[in-house]
N, C-alpha and C. Protein backbone atom coordinates (compact mmCIF):
# COMPACT_ATOMS: atom_id res chain seq x y z
N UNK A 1 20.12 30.35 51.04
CA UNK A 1 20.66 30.74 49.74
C UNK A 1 22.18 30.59 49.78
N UNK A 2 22.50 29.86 48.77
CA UNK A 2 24.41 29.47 48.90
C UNK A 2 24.55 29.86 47.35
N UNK A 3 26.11 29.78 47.10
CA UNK A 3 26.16 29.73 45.95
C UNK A 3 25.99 28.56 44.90
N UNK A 4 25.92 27.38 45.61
CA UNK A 4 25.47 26.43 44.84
C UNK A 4 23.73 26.19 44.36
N UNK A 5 22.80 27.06 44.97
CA UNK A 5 21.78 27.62 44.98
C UNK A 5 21.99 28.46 43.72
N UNK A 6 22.73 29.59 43.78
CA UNK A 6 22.83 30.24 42.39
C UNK A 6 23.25 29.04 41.09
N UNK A 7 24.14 28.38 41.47
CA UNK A 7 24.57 27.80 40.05
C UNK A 7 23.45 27.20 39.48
N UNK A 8 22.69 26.08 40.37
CA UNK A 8 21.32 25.39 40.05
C UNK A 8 20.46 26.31 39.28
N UNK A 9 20.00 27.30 39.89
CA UNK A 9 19.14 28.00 38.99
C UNK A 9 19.39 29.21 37.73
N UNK A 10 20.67 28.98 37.26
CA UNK A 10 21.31 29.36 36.21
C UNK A 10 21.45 28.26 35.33
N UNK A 11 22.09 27.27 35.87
CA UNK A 11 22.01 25.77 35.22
C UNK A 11 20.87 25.02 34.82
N UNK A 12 20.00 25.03 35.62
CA UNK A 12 18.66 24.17 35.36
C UNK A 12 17.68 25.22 35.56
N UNK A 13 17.30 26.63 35.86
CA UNK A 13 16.32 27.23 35.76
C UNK A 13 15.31 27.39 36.82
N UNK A 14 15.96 26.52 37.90
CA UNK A 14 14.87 26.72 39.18
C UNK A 14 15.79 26.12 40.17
N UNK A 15 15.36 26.35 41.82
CA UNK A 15 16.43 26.20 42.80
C UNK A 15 15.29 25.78 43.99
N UNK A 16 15.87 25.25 45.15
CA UNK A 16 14.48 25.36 46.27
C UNK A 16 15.91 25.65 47.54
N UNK A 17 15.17 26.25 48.54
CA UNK A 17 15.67 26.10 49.91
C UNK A 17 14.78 26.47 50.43
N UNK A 18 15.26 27.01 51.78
CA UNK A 18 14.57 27.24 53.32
C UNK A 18 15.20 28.44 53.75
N UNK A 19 14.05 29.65 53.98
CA UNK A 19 14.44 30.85 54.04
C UNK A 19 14.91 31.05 56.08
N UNK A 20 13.83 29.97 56.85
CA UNK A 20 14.47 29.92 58.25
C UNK A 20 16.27 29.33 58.33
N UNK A 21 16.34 28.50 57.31
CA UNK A 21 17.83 28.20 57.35
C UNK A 21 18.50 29.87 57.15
N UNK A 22 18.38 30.72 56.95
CA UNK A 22 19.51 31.68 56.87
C UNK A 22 19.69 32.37 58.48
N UNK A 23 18.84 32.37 59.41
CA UNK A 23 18.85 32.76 60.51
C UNK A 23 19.25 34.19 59.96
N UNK A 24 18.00 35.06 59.54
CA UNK A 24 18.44 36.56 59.67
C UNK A 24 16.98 37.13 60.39
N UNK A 25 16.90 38.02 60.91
CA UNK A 25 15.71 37.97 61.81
C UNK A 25 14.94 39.08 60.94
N UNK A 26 15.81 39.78 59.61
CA UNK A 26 14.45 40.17 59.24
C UNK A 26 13.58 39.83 58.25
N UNK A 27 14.26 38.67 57.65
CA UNK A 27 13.67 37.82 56.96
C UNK A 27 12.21 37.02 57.98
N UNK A 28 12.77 36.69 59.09
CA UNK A 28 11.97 35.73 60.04
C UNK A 28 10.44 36.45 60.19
N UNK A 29 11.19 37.96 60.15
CA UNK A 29 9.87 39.14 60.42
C UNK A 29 8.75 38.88 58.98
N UNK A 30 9.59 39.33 58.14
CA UNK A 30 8.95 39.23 56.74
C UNK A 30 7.55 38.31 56.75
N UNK A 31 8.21 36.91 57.26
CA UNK A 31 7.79 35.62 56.65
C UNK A 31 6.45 35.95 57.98
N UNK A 32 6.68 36.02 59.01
CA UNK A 32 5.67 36.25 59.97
C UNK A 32 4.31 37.40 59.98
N UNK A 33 4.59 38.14 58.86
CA UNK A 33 3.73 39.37 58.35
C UNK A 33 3.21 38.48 57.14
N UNK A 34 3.65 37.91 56.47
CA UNK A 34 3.47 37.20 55.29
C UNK A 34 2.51 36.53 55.75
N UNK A 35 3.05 35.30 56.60
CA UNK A 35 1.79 34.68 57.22
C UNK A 35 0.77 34.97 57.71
N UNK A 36 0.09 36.08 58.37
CA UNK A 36 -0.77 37.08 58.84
C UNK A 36 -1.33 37.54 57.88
N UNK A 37 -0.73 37.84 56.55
CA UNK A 37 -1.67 38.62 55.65
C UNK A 37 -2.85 37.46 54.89
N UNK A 38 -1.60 36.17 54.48
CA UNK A 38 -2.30 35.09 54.26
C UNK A 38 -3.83 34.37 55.01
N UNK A 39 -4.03 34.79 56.17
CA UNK A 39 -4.96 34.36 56.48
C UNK A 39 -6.14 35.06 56.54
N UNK A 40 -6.55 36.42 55.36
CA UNK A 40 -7.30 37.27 55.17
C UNK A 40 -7.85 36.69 53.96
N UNK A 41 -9.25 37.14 54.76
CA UNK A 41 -10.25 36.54 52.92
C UNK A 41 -9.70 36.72 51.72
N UNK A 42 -9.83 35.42 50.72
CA UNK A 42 -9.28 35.63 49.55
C UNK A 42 -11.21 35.95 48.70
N UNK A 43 -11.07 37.15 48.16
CA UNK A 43 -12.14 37.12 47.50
C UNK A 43 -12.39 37.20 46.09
N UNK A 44 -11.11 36.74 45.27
CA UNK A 44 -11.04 36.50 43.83
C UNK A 44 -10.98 35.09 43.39
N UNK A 45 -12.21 34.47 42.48
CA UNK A 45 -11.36 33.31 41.79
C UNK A 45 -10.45 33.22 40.90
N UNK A 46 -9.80 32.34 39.99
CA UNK A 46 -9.25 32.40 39.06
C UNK A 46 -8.80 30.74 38.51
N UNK A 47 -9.23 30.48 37.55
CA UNK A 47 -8.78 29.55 37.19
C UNK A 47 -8.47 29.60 35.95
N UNK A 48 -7.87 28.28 35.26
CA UNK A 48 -7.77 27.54 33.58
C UNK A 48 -8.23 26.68 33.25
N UNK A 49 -8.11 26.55 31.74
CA UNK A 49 -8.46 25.41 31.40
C UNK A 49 -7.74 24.71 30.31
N UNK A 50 -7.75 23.53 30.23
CA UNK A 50 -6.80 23.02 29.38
C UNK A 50 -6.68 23.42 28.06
N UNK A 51 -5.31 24.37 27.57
CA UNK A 51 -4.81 24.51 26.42
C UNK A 51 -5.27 26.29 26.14
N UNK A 52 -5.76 26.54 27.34
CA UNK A 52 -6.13 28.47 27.48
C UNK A 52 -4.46 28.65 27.42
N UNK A 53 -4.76 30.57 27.09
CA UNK A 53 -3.28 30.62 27.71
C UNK A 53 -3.57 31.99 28.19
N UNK A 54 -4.96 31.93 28.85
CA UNK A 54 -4.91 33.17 29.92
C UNK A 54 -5.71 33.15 30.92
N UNK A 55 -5.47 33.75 31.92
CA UNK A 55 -6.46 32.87 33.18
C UNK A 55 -8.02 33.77 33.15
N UNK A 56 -9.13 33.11 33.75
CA UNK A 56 -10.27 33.89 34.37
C UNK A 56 -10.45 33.69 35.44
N UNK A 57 -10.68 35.20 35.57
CA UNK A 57 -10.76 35.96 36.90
C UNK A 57 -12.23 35.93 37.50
N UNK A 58 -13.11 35.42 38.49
CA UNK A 58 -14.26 35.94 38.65
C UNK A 58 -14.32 36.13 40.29
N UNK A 59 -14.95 37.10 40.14
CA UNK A 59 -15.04 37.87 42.01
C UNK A 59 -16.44 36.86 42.66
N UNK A 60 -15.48 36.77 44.16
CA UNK A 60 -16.64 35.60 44.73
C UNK A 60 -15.91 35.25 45.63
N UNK A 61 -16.37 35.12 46.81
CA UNK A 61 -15.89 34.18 47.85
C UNK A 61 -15.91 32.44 47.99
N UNK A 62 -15.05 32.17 48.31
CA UNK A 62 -14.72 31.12 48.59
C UNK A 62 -15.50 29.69 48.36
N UNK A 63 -16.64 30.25 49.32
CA UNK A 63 -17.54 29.10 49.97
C UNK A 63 -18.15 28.51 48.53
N UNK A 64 -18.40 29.17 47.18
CA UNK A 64 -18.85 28.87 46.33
C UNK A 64 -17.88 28.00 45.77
N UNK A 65 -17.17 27.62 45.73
CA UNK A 65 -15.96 27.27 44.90
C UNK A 65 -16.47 25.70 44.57
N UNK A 66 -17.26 24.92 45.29
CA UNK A 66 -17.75 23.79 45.12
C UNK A 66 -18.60 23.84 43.07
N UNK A 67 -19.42 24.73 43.51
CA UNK A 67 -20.68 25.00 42.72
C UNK A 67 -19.85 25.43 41.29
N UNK A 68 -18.44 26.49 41.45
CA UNK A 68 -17.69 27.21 39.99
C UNK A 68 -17.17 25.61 39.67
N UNK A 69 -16.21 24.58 40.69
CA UNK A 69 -15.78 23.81 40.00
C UNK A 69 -16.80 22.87 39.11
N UNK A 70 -18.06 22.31 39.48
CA UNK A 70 -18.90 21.21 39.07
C UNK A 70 -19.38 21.87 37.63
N UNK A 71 -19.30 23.23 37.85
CA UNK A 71 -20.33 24.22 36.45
C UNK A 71 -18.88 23.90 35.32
N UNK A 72 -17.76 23.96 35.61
CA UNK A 72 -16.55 24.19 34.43
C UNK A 72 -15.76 22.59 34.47
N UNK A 73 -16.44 21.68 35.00
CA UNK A 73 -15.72 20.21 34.63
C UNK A 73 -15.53 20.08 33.45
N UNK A 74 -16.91 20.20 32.91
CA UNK A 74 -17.06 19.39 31.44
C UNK A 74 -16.12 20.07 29.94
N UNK A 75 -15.54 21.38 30.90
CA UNK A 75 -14.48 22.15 29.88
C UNK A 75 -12.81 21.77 30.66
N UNK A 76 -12.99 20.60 30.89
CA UNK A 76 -11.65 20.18 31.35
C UNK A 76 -10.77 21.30 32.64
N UNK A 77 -11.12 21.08 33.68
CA UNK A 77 -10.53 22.17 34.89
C UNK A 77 -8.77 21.71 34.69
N UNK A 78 -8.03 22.74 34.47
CA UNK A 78 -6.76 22.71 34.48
C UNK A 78 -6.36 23.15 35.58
N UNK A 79 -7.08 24.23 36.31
CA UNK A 79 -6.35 25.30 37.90
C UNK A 79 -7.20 25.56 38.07
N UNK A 80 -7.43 25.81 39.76
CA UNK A 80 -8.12 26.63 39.77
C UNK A 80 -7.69 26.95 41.44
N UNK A 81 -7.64 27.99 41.85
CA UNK A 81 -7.11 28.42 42.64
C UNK A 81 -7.61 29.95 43.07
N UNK A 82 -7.37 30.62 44.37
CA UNK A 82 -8.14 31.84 44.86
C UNK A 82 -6.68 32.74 44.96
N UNK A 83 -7.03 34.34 44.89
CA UNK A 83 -5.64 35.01 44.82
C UNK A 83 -6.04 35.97 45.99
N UNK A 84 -5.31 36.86 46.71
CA UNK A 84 -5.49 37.91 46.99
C UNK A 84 -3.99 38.53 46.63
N UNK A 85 -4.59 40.23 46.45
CA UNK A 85 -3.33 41.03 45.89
C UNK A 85 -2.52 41.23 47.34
N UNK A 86 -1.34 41.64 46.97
CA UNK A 86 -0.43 41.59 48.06
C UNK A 86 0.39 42.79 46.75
N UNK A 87 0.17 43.91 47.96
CA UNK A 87 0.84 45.51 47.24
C UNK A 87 2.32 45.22 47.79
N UNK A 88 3.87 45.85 46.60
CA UNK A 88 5.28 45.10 46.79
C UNK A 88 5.03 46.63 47.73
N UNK A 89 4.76 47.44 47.76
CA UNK A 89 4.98 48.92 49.06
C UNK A 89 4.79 47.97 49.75
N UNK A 90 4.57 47.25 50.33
CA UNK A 90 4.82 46.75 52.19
C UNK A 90 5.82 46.51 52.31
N UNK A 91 6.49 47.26 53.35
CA UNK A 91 7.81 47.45 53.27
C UNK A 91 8.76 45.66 53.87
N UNK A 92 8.00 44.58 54.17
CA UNK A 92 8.50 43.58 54.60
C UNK A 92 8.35 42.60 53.43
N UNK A 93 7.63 42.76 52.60
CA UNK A 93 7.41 42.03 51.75
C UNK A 93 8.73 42.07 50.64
N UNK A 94 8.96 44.16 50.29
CA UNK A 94 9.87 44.06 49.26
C UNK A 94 11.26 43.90 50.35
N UNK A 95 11.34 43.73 51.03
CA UNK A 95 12.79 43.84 51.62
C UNK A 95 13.18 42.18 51.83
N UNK A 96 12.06 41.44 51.97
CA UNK A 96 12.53 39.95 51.39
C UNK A 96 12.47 39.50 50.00
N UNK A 97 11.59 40.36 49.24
CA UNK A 97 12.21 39.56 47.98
C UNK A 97 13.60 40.65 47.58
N UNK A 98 13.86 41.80 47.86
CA UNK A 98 15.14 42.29 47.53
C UNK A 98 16.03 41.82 47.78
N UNK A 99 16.27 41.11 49.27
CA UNK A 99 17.16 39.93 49.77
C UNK A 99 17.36 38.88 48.71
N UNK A 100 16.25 38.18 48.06
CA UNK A 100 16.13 37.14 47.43
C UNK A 100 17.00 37.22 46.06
N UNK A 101 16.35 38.59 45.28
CA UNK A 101 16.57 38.75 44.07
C UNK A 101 17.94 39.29 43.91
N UNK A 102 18.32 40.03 44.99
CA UNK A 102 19.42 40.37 44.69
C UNK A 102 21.10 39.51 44.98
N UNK A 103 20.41 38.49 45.52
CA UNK A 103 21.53 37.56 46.04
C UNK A 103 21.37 36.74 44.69
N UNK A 104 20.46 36.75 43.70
CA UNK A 104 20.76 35.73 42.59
C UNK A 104 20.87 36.62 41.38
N UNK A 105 20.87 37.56 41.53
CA UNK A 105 20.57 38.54 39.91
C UNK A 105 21.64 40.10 40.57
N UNK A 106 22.13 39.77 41.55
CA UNK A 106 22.66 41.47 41.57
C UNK A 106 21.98 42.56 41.95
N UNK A 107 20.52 42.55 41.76
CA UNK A 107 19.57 43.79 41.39
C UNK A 107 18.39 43.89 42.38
N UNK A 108 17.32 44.72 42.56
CA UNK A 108 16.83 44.68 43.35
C UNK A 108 15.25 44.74 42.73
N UNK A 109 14.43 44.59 43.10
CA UNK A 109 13.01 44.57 42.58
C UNK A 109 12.85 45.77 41.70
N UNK A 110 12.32 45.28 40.52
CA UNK A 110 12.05 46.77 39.45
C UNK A 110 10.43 47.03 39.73
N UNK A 111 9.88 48.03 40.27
CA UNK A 111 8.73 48.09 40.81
C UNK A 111 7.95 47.73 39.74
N UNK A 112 8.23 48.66 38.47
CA UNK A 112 7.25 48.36 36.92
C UNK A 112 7.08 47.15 36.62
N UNK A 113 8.04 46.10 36.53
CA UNK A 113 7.97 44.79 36.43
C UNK A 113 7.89 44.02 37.39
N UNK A 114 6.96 44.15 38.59
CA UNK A 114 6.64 43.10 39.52
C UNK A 114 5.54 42.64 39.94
N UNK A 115 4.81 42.07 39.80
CA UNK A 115 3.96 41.78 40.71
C UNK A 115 3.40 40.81 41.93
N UNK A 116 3.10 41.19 42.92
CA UNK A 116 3.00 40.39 44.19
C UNK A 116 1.60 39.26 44.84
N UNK A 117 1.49 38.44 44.74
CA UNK A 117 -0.18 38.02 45.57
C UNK A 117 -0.04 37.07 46.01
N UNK A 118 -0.80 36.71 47.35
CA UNK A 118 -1.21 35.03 48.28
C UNK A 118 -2.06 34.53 47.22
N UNK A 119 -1.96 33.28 46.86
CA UNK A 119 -2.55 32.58 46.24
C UNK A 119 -3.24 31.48 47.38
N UNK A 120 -4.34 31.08 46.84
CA UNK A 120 -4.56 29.97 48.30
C UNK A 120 -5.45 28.69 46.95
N UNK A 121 -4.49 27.71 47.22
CA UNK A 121 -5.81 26.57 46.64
C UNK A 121 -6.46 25.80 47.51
N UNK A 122 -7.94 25.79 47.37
CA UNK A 122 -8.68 24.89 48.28
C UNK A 122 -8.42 23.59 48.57
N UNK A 123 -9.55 23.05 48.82
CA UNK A 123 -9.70 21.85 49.10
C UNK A 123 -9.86 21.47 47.52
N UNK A 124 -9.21 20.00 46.94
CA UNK A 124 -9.61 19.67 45.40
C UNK A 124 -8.92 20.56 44.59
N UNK A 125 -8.29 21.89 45.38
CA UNK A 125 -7.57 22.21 43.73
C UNK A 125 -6.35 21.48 43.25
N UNK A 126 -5.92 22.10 41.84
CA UNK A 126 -4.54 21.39 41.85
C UNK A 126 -4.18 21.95 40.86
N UNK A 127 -2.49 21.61 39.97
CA UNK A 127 -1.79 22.08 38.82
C UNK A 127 -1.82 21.32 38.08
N UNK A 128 -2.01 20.27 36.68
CA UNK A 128 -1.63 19.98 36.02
C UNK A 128 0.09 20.38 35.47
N UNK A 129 1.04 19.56 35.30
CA UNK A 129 2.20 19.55 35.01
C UNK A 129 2.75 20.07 34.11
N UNK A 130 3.09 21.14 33.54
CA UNK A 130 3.06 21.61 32.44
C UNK A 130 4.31 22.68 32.45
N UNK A 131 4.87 23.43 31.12
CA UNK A 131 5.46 24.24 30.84
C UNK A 131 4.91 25.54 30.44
N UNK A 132 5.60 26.67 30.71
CA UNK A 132 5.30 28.27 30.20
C UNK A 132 5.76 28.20 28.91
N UNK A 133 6.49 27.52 28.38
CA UNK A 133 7.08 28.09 27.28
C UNK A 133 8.95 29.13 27.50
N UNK A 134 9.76 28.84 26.84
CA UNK A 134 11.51 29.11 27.06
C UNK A 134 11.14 30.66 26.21
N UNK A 135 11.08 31.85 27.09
CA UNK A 135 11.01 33.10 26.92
C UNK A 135 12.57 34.08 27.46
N UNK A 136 13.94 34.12 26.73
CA UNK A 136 15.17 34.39 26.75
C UNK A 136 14.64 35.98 27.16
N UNK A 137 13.78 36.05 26.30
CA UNK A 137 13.46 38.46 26.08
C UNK A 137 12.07 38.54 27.37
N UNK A 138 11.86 37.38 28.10
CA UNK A 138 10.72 38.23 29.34
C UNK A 138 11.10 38.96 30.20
N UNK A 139 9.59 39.77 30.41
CA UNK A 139 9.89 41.11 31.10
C UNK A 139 10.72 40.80 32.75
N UNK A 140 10.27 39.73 33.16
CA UNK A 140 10.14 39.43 34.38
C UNK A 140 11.55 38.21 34.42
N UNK A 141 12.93 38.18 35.14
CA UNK A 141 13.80 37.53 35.47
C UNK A 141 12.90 36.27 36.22
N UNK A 142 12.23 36.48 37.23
CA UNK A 142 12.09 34.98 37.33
C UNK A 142 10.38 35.24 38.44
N UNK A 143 9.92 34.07 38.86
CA UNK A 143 9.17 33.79 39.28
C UNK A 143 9.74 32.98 41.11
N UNK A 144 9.23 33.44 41.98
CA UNK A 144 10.01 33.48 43.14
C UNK A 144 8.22 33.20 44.38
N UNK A 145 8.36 31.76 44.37
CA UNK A 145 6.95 31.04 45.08
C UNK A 145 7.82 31.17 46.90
N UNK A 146 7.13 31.63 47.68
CA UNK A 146 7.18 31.74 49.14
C UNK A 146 5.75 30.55 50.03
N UNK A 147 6.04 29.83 50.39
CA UNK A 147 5.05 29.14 51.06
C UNK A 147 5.24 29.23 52.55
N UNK A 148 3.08 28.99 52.89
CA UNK A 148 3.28 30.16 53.89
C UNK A 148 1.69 29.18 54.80
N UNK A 149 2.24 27.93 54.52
CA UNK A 149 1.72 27.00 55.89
C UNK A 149 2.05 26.52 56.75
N UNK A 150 2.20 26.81 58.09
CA UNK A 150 2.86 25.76 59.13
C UNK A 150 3.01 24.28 59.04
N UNK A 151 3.32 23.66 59.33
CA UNK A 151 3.63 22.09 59.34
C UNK A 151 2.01 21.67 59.00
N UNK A 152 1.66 21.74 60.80
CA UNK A 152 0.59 21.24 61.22
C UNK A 152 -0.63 21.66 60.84
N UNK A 153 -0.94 22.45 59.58
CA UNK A 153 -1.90 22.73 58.79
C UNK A 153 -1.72 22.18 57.54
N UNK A 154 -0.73 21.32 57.04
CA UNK A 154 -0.63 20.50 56.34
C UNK A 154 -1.32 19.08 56.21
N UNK A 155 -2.24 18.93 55.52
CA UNK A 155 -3.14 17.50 55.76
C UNK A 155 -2.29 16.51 54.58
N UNK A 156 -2.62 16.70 53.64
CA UNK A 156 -2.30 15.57 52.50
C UNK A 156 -2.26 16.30 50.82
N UNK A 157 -1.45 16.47 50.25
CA UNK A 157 -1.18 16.60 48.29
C UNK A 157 -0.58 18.54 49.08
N UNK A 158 -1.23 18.96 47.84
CA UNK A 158 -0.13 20.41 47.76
C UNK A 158 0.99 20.79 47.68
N UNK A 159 1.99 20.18 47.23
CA UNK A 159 3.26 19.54 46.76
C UNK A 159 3.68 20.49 45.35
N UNK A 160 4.29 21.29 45.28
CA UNK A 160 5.02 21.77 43.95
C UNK A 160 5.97 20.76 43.28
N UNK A 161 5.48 20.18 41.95
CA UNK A 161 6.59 19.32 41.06
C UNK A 161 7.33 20.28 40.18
N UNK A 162 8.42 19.90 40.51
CA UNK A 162 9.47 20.54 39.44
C UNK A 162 10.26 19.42 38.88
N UNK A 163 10.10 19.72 37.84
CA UNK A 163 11.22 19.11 36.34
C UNK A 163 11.10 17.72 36.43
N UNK A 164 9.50 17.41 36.76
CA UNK A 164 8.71 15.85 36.93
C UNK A 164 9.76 15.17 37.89
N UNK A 165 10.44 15.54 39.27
CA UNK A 165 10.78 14.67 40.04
C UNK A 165 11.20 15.71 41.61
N UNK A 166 11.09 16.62 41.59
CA UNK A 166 11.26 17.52 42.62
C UNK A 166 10.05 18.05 43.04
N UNK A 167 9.86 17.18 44.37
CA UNK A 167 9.07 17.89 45.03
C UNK A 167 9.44 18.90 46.50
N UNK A 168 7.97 19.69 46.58
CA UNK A 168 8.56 20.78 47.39
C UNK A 168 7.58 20.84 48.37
N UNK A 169 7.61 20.80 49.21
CA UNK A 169 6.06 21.05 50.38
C UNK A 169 6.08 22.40 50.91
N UNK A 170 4.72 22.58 50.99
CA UNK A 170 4.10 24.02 51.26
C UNK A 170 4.44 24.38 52.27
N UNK A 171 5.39 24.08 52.96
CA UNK A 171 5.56 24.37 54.60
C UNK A 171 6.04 26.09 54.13
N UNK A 172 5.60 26.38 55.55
CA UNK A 172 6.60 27.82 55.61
C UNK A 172 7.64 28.39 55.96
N UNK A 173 8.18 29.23 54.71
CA UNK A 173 10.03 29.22 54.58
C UNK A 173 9.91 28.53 53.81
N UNK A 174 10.09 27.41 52.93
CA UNK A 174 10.17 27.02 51.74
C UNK A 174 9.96 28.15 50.21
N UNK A 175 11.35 28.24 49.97
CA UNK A 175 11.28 28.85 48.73
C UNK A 175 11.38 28.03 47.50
N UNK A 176 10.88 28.25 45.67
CA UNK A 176 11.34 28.09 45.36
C UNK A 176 11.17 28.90 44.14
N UNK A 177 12.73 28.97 43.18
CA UNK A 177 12.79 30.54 42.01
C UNK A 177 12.84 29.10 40.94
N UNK A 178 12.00 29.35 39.89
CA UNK A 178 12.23 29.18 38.49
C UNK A 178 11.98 30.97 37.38
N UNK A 179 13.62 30.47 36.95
CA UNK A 179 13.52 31.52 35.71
C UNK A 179 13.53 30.78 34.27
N UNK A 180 12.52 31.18 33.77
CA UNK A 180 12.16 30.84 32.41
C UNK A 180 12.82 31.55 31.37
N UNK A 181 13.39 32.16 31.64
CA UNK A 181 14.67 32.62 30.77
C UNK A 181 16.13 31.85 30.64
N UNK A 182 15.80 31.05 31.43
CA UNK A 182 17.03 29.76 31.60
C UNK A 182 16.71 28.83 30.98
N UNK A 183 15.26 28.22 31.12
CA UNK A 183 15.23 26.66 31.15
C UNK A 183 13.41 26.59 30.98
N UNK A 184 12.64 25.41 30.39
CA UNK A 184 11.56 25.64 30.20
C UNK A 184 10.92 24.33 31.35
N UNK A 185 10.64 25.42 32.30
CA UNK A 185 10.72 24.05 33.42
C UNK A 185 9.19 23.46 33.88
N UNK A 186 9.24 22.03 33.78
CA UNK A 186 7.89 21.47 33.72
C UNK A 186 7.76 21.63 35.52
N UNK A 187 6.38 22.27 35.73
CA UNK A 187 5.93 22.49 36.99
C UNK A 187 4.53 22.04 37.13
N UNK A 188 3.57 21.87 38.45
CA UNK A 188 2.56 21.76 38.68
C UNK A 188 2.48 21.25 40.42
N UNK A 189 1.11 21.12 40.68
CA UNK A 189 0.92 21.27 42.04
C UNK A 189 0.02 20.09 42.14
N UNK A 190 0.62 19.04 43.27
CA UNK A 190 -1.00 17.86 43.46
C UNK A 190 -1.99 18.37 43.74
N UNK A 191 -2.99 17.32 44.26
CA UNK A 191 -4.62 17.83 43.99
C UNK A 191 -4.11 18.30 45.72
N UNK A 192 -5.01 19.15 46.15
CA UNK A 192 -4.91 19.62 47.51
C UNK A 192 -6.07 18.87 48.39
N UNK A 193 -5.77 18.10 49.72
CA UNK A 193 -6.86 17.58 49.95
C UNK A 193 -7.41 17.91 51.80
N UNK A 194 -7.75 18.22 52.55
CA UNK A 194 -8.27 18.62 53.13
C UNK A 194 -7.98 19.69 53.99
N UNK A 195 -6.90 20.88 53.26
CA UNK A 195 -6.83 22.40 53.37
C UNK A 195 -6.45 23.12 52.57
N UNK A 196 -6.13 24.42 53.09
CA UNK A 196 -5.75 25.36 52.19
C UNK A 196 -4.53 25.52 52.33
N UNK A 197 -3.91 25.74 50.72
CA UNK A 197 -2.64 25.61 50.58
C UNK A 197 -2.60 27.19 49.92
N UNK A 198 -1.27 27.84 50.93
CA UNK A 198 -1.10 29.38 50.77
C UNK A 198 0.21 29.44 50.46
N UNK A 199 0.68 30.16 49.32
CA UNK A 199 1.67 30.54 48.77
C UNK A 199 2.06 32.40 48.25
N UNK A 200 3.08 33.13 48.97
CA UNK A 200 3.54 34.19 47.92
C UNK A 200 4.07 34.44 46.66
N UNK A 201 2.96 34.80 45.85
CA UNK A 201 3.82 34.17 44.44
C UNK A 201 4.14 35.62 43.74
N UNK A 202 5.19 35.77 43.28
CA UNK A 202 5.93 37.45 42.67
C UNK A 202 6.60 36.44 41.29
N UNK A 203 5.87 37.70 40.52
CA UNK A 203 6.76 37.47 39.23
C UNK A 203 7.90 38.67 39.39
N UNK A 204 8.98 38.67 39.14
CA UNK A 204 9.94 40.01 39.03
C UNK A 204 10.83 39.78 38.56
């Protein structure tokens, strides 16, 4: 995080770095608890569909995920992706995004307005490219993605696009903040192809 990091995402609405580039060791801790939690059953689905503008939720493990995608093709699959909750009380979790948020906003996590979860997309999931919509009065300053795969569990796609030419790989330590109170920034994720792609995703 530099200050030219801040200007970017005041200027254009979203920023990326590398949270091992700061060499602080309790960040290093954070990210290493992070990773550990990530590899606990995700037992929620959730996906979209093209032109929804709210997600469904259905409880289920994993292994089915073949059988939910083939049943919801024919309604155009926009996302679809697995969550688990991730509570901001863990005390490593909020003490890196307080680091985060407060080095770009001053402030520190507002508990009422946050929420925390590992997202994991399978094998075949993906984002379609798209915008939230330019919201100046949302509750939430920004959206703050933590990725949380080693190198070498990286096979092929899972790639965050930003602003149709920035890409970002899922490695871990890779951050990146879009605030939609800045800028209405076109995002999405390639198709994911032979793992799971794990991300901390906090709205706050």
């Amino acid at each position: 995080m530099t200050e030219q990091h801040k200007i970017q995402l005041f200027e254009e609405g979203y920023t990326v770095f590398n949270l091992y580039d700061l060499n602080d060791s309790e960040i290093n801790q954070s990210l290493d608890t992070l990773y550990e939690l990530s590899k606990k059953e995700f037992k929620n689905l959730r996906y979209k569909k093209v032109g929804a503008q709210s997600n469904t939720f259905v409880k289920d493990s994993f292994e089915n995920l073949e059988e939910i995608k083939n049943s919801i093709k024919k309604d155009n699959l926009y996302e679809i992706w697995y969550y688990n909750d991730v509570l901001p009380k863990n005390k490593f979790n909020k003490q890196l995004l307080n680091k985060i948020k407060n080095f770009f906003y001053n402030e520190n996590i507002d508990e009422f307005y946050h929420s925390s979860s590992i997202s994991m997309y399978n094998d075949g999931c993906f984002l379609i490219e798209h915008t939230d919509g330019f919201n100046p009065n949302s509750l939430y300053k920004c959206v703050i993605l933590i990725y949380l795969n080693k190198e070498d569990e990286i096979k092929d796609g899972g790639e965050l696009i930003l602003d149709n030419h920035i890409k970002v790989k899922p490695i871990l330590g890779n951050v990146a903040i879009m605030d939609f109170t800045k800028n209405d920034i076109s995002h999405g994720v390639t198709k994911v192809n032979g793992y799971q792609r794990k991300c901390f995703l906090n709205f706050c």
